[in-house]
C-alpha atoms as a PDB file:
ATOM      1  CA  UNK A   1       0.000   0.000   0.000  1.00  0.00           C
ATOM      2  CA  UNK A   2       1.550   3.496  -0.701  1.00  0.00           C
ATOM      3  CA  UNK A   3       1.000   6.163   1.757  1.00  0.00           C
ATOM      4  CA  UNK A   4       0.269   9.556   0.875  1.00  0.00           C
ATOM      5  CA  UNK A   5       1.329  12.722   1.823  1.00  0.00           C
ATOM      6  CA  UNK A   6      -2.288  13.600   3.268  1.00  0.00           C
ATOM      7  CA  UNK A   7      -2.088  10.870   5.340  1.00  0.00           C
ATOM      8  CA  UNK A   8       1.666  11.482   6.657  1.00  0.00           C
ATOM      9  CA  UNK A   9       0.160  15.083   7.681  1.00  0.00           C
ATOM     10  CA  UNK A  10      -3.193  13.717   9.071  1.00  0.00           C
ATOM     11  CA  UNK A  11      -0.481  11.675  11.468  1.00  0.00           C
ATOM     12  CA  UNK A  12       1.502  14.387  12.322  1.00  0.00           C
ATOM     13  CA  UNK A  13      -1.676  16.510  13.631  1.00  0.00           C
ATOM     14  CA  UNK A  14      -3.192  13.603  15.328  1.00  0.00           C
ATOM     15  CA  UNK A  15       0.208  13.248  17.476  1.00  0.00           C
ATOM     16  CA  UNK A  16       0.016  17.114  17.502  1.00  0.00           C
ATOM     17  CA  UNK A  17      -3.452  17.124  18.889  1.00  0.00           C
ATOM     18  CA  UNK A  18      -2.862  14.099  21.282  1.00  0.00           C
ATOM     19  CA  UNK A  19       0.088  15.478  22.808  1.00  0.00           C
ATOM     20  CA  UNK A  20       0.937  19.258  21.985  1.00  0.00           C
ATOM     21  CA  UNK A  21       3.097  20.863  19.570  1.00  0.00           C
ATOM     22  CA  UNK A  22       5.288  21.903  22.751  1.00  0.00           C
ATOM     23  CA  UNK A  23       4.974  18.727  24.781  1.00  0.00           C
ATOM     24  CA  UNK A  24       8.003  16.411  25.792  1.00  0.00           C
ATOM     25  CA  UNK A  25       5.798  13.434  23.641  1.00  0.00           C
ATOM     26  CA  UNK A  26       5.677  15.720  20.348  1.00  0.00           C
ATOM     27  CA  UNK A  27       9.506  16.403  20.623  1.00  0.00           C
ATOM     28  CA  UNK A  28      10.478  12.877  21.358  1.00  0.00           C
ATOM     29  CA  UNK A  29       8.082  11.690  18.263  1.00  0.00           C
ATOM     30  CA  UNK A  30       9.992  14.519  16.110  1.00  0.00           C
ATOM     31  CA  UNK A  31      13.095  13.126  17.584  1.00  0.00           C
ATOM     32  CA  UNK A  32      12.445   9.405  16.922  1.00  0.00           C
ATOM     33  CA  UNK A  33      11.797   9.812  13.305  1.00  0.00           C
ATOM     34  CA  UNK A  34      15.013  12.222  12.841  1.00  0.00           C
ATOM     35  CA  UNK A  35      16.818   9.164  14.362  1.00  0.00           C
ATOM     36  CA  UNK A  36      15.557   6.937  11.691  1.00  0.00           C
ATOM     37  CA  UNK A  37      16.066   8.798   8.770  1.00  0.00           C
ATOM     38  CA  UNK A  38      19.844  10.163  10.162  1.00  0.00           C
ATOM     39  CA  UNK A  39      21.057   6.621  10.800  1.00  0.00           C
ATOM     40  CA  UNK A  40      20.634   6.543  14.502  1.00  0.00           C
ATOM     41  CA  UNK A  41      18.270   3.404  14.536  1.00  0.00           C
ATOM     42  CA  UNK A  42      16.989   1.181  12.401  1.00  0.00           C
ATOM     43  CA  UNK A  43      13.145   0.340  12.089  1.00  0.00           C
ATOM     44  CA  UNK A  44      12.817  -2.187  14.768  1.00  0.00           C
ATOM     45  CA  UNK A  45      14.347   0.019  16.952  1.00  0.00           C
ATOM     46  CA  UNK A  46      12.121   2.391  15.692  1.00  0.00           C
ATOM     47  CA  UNK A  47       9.358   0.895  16.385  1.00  0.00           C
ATOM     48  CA  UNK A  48      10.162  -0.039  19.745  1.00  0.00           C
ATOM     49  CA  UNK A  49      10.426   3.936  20.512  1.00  0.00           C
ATOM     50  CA  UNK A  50       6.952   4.842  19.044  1.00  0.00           C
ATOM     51  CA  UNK A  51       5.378   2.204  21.133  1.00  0.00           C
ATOM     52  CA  UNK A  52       6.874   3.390  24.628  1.00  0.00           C
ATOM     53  CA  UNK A  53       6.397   6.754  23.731  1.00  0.00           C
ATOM     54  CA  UNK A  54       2.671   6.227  22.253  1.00  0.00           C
ATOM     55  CA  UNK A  55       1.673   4.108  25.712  1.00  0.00           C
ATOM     56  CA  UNK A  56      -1.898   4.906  26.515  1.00  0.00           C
ATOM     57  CA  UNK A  57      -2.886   5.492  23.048  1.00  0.00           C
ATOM     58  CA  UNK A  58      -3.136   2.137  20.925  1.00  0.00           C
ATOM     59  CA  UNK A  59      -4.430   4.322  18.401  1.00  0.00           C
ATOM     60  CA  UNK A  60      -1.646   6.073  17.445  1.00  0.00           C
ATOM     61  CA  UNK A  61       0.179   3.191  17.541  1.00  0.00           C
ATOM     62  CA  UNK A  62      -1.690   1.736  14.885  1.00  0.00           C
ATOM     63  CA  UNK A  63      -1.542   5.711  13.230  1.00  0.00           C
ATOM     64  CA  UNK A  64       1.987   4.623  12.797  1.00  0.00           C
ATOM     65  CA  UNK A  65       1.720   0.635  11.462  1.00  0.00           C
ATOM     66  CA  UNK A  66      -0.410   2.196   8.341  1.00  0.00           C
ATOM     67  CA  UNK A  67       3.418   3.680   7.708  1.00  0.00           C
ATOM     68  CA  UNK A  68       4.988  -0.102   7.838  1.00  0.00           C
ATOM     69  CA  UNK A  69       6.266  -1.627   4.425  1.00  0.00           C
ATOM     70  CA  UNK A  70       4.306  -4.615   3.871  1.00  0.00           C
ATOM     71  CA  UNK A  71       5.104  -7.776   5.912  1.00  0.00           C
ATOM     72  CA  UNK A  72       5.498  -5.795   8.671  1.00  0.00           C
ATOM     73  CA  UNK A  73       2.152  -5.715  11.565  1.00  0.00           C
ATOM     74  CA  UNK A  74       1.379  -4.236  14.879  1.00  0.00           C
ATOM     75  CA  UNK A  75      -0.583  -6.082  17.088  1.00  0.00           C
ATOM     76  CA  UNK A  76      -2.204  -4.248  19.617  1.00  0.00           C
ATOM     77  CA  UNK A  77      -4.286  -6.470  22.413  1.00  0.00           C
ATOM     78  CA  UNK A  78      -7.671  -5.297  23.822  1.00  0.00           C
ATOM     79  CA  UNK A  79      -6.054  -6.353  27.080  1.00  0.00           C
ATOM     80  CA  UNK A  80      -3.790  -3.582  28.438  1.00  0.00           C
ATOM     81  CA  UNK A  81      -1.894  -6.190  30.687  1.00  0.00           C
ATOM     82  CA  UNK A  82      -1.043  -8.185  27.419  1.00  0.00           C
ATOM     83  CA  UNK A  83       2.206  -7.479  25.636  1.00  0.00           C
ATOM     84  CA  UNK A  84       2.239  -5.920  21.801  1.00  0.00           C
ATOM     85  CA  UNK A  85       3.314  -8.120  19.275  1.00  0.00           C
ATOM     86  CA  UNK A  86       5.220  -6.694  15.911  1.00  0.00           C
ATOM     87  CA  UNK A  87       6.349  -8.568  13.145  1.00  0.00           C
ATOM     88  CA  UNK A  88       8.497  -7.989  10.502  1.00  0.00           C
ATOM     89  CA  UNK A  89       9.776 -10.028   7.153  1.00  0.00           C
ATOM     90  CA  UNK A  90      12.784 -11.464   9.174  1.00  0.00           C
ATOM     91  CA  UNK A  91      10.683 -12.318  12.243  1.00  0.00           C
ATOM     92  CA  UNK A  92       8.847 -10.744  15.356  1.00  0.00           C
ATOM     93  CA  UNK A  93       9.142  -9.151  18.410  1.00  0.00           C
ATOM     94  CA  UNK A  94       7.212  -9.336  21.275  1.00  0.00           C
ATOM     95  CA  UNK A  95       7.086  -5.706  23.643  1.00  0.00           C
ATOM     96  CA  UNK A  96       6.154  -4.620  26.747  1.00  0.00           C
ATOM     97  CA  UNK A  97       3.547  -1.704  26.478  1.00  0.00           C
ATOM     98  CA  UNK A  98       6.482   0.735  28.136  1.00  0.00           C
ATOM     99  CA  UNK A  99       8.673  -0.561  25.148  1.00  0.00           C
ATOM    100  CA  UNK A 100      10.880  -2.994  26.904  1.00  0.00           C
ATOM    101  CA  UNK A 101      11.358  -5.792  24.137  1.00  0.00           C
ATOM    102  CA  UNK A 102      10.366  -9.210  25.824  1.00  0.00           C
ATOM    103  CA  UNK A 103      11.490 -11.410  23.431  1.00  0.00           C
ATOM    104  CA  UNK A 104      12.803 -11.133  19.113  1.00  0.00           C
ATOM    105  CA  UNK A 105      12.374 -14.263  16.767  1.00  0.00           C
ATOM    106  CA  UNK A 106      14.504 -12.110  14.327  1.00  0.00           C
ATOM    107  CA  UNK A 107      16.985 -14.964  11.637  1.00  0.00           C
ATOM    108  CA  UNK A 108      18.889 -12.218   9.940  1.00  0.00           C
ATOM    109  CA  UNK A 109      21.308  -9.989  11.041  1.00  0.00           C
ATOM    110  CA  UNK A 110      20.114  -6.576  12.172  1.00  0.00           C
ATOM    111  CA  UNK A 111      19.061  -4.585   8.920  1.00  0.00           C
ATOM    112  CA  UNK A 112      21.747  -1.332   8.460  1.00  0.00           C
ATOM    113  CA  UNK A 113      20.322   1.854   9.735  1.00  0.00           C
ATOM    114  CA  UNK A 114      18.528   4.375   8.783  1.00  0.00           C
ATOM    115  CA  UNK A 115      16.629   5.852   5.669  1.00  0.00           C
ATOM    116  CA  UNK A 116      19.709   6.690   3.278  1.00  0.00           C
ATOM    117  CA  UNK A 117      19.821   2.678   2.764  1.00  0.00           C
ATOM    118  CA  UNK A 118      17.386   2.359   0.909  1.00  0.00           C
ATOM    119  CA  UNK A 119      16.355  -0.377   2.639  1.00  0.00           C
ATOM    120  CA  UNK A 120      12.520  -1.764   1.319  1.00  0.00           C
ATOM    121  CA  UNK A 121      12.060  -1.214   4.969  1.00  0.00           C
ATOM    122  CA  UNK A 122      11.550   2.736   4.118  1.00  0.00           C
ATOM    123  CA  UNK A 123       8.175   2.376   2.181  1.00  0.00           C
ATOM    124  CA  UNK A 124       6.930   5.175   0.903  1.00  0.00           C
ATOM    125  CA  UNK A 125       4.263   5.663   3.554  1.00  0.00           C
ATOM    126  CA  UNK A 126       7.647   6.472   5.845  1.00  0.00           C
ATOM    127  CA  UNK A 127       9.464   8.519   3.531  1.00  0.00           C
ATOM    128  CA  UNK A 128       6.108  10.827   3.076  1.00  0.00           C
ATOM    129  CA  UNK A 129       6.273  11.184   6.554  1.00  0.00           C
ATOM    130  CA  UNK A 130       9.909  11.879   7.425  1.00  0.00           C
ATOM    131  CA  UNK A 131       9.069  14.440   4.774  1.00  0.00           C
ATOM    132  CA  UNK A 132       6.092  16.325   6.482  1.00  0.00           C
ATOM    133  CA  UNK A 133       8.014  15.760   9.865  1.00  0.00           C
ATOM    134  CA  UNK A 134      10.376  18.120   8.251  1.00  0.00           C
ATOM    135  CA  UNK A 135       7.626  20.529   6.803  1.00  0.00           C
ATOM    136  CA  UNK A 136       6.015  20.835  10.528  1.00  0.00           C
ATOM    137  CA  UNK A 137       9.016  21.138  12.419  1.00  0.00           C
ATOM    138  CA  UNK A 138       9.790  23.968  10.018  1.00  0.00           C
ATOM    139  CA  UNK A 139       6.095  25.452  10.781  1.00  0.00           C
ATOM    140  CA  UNK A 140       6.658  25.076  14.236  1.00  0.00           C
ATOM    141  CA  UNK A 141       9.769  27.074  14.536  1.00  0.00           C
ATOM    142  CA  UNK A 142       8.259  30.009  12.477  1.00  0.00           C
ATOM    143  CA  UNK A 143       5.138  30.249  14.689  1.00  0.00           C
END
């Protein structure tokens, strides 16, 4: 599925609305994705990040799996006591809902990092939203 740029900015002003342009939770989201796209982590990593710092709201966590490549799922359970399960091409991992990693079934060797690999990991549902990160964080600093 390709991801548009209406839906990247939809995202952004969902997390915007959730948690505050200003707020610690906005920054750290802004912050997460920079990591990604400089190098700093790769997407499992990633995705480990959004879910600890998305606790509490299962549905921007799923906001953020519509942005997964395909092959790759977020599985949030009703129960909040129950552990989130995300799997990937390579394998899956299971995560605590503060986004300790329990356990990770991944066979290959951790994928290289960041967006500049062009890794199939980066689908274009991410890139449009690294993008628009860019384009709000812009707005943001103007205003």
């Amino acid at each position: 599925m390709v991801v548009g740029v209406k839906l990247a900015l939809e995202f952004i002003d969902k997390v915007r609305e959730v948690y505050g342009a200003g707020s610690p939770q906005y920054q750290g989201f802004m912050d997460v994705m920079k990591d990604f796209k400089d190098g700093r982590a790769n997407s499992q990593e990633t995705t480990r990040r959004i879910i600890a710092l998305f606790q509490g709201h299962p549905e921007l966590i799923d906001g953020y799996a519509v942005f997964l490549p395909p092959g790759n799922t977020i599985h949030i359970p009703a129960d909040p006591q129950e552990n989130i399960l995300v799997t990937t091409t390579t394998g899956a991992m299971e995560i605590a809902r503060d986004g300790t990693v329990i356990s990770d079934t991944h066979t290959q060797a951790p994928e290289p990092q960041g967006a500049e690999t062009g890794l199939p990991e980066l689908a274009d549902g991410v890139k449009h939203l690294l993008e628009n990160l860019q384009i709000a964080d812009s707005k943001e600093h103007k205003a």
